[in-house]
PDB file of N, CA and C in Angstrom:
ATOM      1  N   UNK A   1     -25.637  -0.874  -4.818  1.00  0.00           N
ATOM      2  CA  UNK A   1     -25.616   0.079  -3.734  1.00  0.00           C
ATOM      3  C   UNK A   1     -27.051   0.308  -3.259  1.00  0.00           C
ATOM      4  N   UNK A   2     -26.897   0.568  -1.790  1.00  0.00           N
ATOM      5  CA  UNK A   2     -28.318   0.559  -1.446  1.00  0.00           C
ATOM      6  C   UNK A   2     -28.031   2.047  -0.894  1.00  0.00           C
ATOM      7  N   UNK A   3     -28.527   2.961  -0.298  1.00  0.00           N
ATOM      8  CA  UNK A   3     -28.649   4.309   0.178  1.00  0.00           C
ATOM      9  C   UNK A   3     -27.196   4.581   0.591  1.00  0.00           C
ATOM     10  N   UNK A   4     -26.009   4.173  -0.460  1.00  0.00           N
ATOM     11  CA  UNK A   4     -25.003   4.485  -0.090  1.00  0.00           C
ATOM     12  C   UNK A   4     -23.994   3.171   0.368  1.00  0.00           C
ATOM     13  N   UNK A   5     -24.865   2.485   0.301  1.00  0.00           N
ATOM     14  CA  UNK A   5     -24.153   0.463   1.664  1.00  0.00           C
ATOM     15  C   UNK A   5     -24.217   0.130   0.187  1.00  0.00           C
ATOM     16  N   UNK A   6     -22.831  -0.936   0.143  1.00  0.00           N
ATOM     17  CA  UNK A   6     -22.468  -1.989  -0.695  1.00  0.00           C
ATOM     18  C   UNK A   6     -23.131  -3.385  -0.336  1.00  0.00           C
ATOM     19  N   UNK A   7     -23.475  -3.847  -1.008  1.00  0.00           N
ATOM     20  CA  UNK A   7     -24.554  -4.814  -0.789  1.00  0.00           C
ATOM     21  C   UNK A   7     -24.380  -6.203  -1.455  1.00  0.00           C
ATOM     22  N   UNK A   8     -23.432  -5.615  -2.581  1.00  0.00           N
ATOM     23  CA  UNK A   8     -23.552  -7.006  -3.308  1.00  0.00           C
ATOM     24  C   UNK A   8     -21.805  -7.267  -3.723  1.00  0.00           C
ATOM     25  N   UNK A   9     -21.784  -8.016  -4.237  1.00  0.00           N
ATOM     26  CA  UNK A   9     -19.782  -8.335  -4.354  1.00  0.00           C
ATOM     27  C   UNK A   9     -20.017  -9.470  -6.536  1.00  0.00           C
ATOM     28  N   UNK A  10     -19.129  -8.641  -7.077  1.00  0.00           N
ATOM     29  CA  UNK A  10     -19.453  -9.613  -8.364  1.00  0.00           C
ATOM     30  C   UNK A  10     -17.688  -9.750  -8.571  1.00  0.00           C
ATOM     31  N   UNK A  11     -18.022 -11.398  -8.276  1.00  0.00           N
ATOM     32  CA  UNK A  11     -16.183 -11.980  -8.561  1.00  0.00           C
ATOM     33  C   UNK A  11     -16.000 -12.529  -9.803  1.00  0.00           C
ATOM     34  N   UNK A  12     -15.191 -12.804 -10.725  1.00  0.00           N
ATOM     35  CA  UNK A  12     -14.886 -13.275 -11.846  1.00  0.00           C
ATOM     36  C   UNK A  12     -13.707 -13.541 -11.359  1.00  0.00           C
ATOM     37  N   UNK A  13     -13.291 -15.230 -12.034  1.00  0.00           N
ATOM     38  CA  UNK A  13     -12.305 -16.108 -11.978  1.00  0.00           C
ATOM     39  C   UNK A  13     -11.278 -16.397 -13.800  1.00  0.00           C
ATOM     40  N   UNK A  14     -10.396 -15.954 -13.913  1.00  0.00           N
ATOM     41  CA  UNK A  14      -9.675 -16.267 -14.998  1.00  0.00           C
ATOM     42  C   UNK A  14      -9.118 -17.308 -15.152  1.00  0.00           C
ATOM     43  N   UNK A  15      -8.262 -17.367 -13.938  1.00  0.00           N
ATOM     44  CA  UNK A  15      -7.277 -18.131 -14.037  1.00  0.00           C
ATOM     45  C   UNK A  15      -7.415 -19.171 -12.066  1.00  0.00           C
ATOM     46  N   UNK A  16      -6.914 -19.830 -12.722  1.00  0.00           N
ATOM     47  CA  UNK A  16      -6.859 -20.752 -11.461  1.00  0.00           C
ATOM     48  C   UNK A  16      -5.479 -21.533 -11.177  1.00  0.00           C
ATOM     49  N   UNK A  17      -4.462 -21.264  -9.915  1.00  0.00           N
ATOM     50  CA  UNK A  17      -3.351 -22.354 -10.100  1.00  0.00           C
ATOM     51  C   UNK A  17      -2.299 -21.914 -11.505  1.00  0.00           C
ATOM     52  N   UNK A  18      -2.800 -20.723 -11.997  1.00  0.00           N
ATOM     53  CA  UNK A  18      -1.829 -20.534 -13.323  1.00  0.00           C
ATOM     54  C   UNK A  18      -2.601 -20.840 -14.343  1.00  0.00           C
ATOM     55  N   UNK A  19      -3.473 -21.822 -14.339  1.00  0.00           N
ATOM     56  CA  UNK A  19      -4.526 -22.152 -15.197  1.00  0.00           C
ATOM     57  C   UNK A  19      -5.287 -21.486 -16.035  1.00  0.00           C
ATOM     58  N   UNK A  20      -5.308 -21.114 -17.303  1.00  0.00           N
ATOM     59  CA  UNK A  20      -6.178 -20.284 -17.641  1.00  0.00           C
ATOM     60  C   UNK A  20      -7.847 -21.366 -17.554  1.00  0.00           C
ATOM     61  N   UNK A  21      -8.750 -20.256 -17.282  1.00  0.00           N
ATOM     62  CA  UNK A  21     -10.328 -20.838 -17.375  1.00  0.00           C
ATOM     63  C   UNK A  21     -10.962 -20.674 -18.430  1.00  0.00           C
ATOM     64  N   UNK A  22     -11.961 -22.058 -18.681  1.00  0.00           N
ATOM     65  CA  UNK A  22     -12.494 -21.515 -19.966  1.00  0.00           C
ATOM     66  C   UNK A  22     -13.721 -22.331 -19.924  1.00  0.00           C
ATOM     67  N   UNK A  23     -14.608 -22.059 -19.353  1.00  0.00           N
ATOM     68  CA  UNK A  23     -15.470 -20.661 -19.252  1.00  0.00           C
ATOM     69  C   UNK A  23     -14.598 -19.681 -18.653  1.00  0.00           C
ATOM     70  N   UNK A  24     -14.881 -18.492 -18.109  1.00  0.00           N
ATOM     71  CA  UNK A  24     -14.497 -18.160 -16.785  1.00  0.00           C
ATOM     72  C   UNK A  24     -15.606 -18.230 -16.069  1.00  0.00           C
ATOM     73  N   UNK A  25     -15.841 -18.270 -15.017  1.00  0.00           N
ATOM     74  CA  UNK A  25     -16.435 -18.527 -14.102  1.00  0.00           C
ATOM     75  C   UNK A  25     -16.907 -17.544 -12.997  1.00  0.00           C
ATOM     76  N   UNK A  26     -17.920 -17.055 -12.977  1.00  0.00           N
ATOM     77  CA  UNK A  26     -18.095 -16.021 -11.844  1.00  0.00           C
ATOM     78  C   UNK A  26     -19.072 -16.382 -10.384  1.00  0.00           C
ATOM     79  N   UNK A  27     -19.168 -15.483  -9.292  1.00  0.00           N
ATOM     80  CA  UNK A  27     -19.741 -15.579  -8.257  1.00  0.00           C
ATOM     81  C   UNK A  27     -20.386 -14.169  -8.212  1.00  0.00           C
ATOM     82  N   UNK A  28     -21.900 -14.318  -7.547  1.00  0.00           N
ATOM     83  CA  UNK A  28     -22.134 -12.625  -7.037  1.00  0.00           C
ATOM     84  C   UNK A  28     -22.480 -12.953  -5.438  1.00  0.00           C
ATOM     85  N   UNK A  29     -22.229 -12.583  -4.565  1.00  0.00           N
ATOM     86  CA  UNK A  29     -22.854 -12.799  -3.222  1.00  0.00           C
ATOM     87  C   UNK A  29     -23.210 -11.448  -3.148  1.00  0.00           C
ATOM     88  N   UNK A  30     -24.692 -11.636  -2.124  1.00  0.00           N
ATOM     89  CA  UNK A  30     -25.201 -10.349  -1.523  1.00  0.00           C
ATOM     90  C   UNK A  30     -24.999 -10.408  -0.403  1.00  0.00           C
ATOM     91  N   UNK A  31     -25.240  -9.310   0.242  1.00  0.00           N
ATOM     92  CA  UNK A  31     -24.759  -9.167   1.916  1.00  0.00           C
ATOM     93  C   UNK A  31     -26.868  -9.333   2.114  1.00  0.00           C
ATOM     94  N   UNK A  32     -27.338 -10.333   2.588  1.00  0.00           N
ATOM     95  CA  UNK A  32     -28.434 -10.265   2.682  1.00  0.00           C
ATOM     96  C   UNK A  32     -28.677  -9.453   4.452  1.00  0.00           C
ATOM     97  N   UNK A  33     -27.825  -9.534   5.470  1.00  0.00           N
ATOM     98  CA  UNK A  33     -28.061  -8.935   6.701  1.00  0.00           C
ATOM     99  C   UNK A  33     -28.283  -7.511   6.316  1.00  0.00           C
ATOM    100  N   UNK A  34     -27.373  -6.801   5.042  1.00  0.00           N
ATOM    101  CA  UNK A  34     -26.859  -5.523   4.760  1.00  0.00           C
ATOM    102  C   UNK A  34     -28.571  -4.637   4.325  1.00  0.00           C
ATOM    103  N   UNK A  35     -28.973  -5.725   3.369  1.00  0.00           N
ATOM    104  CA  UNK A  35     -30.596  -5.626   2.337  1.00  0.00           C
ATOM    105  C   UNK A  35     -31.333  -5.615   3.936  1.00  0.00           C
ATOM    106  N   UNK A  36     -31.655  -6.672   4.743  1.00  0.00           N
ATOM    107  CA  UNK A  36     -32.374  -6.533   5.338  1.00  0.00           C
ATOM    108  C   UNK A  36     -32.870  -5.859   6.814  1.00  0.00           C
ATOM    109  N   UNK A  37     -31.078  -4.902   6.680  1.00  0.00           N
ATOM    110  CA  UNK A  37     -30.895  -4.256   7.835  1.00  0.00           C
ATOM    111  C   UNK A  37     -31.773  -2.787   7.485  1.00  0.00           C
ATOM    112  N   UNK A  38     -32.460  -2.656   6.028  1.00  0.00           N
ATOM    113  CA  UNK A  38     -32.946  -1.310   5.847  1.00  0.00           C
ATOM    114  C   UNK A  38     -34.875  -1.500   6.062  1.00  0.00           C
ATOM    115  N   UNK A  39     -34.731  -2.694   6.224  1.00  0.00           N
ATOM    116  CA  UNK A  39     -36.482  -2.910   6.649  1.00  0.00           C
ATOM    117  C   UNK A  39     -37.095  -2.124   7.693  1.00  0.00           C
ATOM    118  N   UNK A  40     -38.252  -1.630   7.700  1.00  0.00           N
ATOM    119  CA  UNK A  40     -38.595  -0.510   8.380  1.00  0.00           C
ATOM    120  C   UNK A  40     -38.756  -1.035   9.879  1.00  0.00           C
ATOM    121  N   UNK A  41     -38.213  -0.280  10.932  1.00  0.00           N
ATOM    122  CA  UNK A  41     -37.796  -0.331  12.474  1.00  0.00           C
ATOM    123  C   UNK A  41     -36.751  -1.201  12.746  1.00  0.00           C
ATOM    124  N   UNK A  42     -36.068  -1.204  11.667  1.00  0.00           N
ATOM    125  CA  UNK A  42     -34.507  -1.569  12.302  1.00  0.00           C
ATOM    126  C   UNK A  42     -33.291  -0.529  12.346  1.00  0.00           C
ATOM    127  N   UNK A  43     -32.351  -0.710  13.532  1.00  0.00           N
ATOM    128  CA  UNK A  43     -31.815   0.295  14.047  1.00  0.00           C
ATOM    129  C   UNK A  43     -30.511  -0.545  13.059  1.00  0.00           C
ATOM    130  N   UNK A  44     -30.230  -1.772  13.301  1.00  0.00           N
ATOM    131  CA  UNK A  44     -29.200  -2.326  13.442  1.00  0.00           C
ATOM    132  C   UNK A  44     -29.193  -3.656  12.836  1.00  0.00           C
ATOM    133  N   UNK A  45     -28.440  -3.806  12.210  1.00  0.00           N
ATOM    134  CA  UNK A  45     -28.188  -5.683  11.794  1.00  0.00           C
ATOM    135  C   UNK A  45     -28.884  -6.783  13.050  1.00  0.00           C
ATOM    136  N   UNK A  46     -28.128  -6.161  13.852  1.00  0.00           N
ATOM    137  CA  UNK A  46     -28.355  -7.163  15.102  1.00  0.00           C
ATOM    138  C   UNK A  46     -29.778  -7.290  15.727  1.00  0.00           C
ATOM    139  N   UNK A  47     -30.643  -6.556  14.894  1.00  0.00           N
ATOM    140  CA  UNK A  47     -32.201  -6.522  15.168  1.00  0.00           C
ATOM    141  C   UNK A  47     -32.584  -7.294  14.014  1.00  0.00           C
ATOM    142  N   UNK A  48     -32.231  -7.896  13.492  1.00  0.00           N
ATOM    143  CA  UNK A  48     -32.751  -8.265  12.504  1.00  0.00           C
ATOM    144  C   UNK A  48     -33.296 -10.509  12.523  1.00  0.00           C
ATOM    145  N   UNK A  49     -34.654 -10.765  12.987  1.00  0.00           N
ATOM    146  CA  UNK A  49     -34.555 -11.727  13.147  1.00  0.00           C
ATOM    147  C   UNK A  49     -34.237 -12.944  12.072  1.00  0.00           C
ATOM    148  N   UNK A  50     -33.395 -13.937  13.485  1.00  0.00           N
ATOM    149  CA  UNK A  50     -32.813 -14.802  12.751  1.00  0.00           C
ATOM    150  C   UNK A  50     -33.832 -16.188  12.773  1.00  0.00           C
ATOM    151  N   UNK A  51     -34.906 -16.384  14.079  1.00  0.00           N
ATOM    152  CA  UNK A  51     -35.631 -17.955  13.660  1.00  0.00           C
ATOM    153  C   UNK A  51     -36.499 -16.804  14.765  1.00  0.00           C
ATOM    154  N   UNK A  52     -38.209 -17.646  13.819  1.00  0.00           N
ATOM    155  CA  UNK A  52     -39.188 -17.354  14.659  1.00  0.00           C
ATOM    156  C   UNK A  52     -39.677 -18.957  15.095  1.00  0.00           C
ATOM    157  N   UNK A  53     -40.214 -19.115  17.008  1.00  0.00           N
ATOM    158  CA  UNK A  53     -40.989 -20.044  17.120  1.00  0.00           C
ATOM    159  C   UNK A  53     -41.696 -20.132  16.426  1.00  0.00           C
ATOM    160  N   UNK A  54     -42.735 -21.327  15.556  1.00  0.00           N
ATOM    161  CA  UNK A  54     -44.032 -20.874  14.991  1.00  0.00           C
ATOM    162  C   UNK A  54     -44.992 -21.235  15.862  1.00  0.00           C
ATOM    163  N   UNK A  55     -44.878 -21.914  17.423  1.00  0.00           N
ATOM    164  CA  UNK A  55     -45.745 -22.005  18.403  1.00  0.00           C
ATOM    165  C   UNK A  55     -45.917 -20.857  18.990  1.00  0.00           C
ATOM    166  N   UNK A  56     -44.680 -20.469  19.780  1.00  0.00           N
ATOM    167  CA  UNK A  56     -44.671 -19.415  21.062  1.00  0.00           C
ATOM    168  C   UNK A  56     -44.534 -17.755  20.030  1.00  0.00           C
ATOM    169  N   UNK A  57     -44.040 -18.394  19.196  1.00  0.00           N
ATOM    170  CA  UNK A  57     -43.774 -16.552  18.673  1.00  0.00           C
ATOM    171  C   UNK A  57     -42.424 -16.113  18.883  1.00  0.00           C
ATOM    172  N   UNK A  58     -41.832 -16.949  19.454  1.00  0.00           N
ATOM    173  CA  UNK A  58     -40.550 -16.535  20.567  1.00  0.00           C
ATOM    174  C   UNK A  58     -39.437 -15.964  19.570  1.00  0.00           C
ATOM    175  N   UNK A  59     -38.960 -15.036  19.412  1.00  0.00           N
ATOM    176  CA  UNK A  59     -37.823 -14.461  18.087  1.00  0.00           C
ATOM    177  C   UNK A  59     -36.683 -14.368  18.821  1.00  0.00           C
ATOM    178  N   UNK A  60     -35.688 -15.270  17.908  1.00  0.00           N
ATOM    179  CA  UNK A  60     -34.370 -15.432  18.242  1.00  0.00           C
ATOM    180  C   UNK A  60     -33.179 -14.159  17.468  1.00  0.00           C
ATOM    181  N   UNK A  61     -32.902 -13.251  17.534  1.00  0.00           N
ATOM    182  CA  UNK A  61     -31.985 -12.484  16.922  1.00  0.00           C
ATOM    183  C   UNK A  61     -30.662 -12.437  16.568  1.00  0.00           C
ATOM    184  N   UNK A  62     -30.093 -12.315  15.275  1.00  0.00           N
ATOM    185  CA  UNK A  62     -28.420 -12.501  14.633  1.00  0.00           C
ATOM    186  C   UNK A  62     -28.102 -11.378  16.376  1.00  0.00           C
ATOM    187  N   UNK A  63     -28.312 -10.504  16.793  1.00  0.00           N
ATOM    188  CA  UNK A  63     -27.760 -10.496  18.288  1.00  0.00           C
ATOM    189  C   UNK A  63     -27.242 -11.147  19.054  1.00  0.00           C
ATOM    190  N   UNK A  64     -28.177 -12.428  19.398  1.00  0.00           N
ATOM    191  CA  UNK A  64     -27.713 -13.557  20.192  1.00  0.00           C
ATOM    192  C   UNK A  64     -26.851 -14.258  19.425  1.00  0.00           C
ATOM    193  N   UNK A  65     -26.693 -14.879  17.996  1.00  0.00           N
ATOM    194  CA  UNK A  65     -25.777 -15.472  17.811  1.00  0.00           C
ATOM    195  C   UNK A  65     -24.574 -14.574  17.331  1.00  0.00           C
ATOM    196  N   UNK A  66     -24.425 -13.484  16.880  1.00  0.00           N
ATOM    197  CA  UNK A  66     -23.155 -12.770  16.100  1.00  0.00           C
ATOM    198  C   UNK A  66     -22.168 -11.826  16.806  1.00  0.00           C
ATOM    199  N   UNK A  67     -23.263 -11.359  17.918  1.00  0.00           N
ATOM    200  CA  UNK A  67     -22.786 -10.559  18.433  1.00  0.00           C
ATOM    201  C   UNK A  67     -21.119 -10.545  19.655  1.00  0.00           C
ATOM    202  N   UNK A  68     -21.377 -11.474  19.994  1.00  0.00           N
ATOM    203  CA  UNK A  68     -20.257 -11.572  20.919  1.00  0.00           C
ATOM    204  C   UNK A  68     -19.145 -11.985  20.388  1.00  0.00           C
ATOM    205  N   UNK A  69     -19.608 -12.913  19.086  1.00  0.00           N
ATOM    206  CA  UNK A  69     -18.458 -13.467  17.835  1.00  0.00           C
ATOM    207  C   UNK A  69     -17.839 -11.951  17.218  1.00  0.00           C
ATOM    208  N   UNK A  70     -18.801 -10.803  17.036  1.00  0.00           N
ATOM    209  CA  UNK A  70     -18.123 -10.039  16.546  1.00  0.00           C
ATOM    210  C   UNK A  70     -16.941  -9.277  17.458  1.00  0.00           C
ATOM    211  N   UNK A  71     -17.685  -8.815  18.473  1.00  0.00           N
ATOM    212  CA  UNK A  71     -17.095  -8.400  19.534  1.00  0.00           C
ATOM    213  C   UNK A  71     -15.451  -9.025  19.944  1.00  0.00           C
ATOM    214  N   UNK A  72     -15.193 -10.162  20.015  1.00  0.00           N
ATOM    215  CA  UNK A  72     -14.075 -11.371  20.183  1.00  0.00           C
ATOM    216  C   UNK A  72     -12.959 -10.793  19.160  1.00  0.00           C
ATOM    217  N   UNK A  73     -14.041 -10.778  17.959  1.00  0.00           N
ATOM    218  CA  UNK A  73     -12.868 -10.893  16.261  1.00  0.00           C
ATOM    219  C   UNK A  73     -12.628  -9.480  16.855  1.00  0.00           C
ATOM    220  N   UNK A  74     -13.309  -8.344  16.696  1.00  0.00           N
ATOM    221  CA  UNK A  74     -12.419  -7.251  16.909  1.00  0.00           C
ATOM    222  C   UNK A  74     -11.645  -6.898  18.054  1.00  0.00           C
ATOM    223  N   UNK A  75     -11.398  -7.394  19.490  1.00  0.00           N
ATOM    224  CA  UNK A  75     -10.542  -7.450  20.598  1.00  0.00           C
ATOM    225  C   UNK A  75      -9.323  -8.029  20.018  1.00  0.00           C
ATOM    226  N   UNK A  76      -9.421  -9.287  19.142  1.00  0.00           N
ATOM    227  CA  UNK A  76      -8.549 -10.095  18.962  1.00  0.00           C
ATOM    228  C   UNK A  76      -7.581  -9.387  17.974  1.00  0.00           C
ATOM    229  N   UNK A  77      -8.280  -8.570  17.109  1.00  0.00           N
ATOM    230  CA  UNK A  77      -7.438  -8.351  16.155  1.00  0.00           C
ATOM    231  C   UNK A  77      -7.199  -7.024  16.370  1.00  0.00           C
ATOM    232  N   UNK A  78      -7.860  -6.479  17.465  1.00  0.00           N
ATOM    233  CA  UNK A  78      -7.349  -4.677  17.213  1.00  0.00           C
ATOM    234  C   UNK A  78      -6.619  -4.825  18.799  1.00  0.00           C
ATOM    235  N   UNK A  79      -6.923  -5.422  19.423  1.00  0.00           N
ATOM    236  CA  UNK A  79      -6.106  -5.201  21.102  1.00  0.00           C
ATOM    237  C   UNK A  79      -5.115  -6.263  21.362  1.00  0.00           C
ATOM    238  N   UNK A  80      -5.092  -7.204  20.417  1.00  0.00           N
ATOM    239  CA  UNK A  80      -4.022  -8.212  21.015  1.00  0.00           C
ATOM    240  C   UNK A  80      -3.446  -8.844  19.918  1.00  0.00           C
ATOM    241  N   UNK A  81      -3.665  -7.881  18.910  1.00  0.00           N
ATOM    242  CA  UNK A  81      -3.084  -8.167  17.580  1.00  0.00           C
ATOM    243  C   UNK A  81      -1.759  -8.164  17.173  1.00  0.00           C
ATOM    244  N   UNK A  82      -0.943  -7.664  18.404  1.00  0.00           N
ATOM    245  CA  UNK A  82       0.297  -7.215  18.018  1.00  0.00           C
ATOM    246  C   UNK A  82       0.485  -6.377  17.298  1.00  0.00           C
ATOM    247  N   UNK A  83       0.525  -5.302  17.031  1.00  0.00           N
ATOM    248  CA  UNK A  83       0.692  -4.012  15.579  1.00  0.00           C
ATOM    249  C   UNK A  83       2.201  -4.184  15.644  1.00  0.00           C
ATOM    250  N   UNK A  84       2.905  -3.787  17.172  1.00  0.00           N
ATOM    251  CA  UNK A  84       3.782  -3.253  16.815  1.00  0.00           C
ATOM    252  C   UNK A  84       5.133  -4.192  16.299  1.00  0.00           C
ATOM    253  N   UNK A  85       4.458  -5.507  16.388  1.00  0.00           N
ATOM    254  CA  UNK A  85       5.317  -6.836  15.522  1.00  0.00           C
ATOM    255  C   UNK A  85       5.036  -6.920  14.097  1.00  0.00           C
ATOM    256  N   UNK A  86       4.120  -6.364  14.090  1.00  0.00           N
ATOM    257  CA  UNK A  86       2.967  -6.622  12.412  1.00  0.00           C
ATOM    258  C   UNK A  86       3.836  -5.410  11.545  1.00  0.00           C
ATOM    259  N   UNK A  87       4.081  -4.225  12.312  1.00  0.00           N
ATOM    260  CA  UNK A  87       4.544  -3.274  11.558  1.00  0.00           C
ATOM    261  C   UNK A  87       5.986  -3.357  11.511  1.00  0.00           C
ATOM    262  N   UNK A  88       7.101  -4.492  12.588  1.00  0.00           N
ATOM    263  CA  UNK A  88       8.225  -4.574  12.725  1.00  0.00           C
ATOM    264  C   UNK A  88       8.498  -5.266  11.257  1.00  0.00           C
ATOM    265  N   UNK A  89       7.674  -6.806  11.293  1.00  0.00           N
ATOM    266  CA  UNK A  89       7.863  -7.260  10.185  1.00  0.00           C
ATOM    267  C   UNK A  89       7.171  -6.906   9.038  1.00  0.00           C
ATOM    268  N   UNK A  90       6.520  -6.195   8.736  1.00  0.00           N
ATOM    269  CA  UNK A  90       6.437  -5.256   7.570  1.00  0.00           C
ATOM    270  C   UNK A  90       7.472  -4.148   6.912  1.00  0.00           C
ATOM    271  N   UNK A  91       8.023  -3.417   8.100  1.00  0.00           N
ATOM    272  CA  UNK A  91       9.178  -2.601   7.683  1.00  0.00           C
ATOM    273  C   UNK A  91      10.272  -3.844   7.506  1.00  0.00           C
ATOM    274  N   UNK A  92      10.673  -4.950   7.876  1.00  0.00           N
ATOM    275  CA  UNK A  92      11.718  -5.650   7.228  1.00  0.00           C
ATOM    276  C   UNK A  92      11.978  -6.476   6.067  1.00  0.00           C
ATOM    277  N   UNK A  93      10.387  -6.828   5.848  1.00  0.00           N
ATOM    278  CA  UNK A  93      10.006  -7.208   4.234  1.00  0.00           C
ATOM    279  C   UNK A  93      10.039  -6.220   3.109  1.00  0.00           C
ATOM    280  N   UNK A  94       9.684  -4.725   3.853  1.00  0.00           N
ATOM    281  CA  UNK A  94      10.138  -3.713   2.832  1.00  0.00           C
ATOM    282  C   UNK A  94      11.312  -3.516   2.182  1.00  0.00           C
ATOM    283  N   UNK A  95      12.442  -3.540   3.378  1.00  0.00           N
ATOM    284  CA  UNK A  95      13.724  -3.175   3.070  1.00  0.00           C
ATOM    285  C   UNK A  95      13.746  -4.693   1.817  1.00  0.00           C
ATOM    286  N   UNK A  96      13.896  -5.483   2.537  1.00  0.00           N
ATOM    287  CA  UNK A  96      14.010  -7.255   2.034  1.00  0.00           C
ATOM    288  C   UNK A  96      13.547  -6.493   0.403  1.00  0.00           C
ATOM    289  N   UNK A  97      12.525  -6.538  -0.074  1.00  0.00           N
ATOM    290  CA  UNK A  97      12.142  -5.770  -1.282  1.00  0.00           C
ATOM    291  C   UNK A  97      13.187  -4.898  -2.121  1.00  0.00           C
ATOM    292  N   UNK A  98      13.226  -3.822  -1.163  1.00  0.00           N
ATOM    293  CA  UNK A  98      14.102  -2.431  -1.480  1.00  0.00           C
ATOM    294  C   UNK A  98      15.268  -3.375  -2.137  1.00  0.00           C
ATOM    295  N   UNK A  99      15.793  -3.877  -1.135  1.00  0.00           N
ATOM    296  CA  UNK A  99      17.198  -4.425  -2.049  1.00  0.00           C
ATOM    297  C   UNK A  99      17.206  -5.399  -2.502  1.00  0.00           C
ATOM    298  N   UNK A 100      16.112  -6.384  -3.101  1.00  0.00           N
ATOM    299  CA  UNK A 100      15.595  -6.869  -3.919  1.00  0.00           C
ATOM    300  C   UNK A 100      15.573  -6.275  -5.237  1.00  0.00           C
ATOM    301  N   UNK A 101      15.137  -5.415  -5.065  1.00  0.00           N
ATOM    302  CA  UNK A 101      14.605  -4.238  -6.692  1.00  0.00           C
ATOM    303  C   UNK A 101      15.820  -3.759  -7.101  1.00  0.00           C
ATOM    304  N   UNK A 102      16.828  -3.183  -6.124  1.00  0.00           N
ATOM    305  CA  UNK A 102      17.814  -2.466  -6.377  1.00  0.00           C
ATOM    306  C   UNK A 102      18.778  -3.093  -6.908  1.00  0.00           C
ATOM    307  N   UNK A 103      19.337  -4.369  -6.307  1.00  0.00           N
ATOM    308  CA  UNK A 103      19.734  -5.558  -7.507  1.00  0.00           C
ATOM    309  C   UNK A 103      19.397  -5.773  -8.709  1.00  0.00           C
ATOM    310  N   UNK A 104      18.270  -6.070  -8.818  1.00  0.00           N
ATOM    311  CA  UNK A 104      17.225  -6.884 -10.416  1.00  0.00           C
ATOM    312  C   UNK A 104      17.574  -5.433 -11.102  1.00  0.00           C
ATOM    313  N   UNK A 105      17.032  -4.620 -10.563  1.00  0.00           N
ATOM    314  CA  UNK A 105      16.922  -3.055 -11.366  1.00  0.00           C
ATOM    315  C   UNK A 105      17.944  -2.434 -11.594  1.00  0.00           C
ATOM    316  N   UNK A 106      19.160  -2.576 -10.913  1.00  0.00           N
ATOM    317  CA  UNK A 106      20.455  -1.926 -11.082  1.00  0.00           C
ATOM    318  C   UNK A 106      20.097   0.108 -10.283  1.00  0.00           C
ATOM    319  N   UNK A 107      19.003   0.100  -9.818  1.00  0.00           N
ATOM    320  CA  UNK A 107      18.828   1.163  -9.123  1.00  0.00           C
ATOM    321  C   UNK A 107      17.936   1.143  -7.849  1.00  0.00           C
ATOM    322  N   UNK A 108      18.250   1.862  -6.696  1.00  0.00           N
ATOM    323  CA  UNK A 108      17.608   1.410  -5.119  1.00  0.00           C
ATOM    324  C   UNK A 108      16.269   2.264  -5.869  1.00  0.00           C
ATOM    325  N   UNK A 109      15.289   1.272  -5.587  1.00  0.00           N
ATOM    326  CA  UNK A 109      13.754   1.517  -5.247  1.00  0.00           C
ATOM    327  C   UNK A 109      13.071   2.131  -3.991  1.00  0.00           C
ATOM    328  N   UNK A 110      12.370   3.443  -3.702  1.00  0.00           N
ATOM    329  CA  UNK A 110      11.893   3.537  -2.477  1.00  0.00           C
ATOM    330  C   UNK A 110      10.810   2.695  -2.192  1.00  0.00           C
ATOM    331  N   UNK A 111      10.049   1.951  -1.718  1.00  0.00           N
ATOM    332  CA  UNK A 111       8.788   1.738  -1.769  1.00  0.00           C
ATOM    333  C   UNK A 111       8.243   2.476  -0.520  1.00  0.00           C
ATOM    334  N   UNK A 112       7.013   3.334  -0.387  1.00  0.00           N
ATOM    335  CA  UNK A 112       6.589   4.125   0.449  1.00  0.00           C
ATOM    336  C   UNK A 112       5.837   3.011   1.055  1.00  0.00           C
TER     337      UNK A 112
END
């Protein structure tokens, strides 16, 4: 944790395919944009440079490349995402469940 921001991610692998592992096997990734978004006079990730000329000086910013990519992913998935299909077939996999359980279990399950 950095002033509150999650920064880093630690994965451990057991099993693979059903597989048990042996070692197990782990990953840590850091969010390095996250670390270097707290460097002094940055407002924002998107200030944060991504290639300097070493002739002209000229600084290229994760702005120019991320930004409009981010912008896209969230239109795509919050405005034209369909919810109200996402939540149709969610409430019918529930039930699908419900009387799933209520069979195996010999008693109806709510799932909230």
């Amino acid at each position: 944790m950095l002033d509150g921001l999650e920064i880093t991610q630690f994965t451990y692998f057991q099993q693979c395919g059903g597989v048990d592992l042996f070692p197990i096997s782990a990953e840590l990734t850091y969010g390095l944009e996250r670390i270097a978004a707290f460097s002094p006079g940055l407002d924002s990730i998107y200030d944060i440079v991504w290639a300097r000329d070493p002739e002209s000086g000229h600084e290229v910013k994760i702005r120019r490349l991320r930004l409009a990519m981010s912008c896209s992913s969230l239109f795509t998935n919050f405005e034209m995402g369909m919810l109200r299909k996402a939540w149709k077939h969610f409430d019918l996999l529930r039930g699908r469940v419900q009387g799933t359980t209520s069979k195996v279990c010999g008693a109806p399950h709510q799932i909230a």
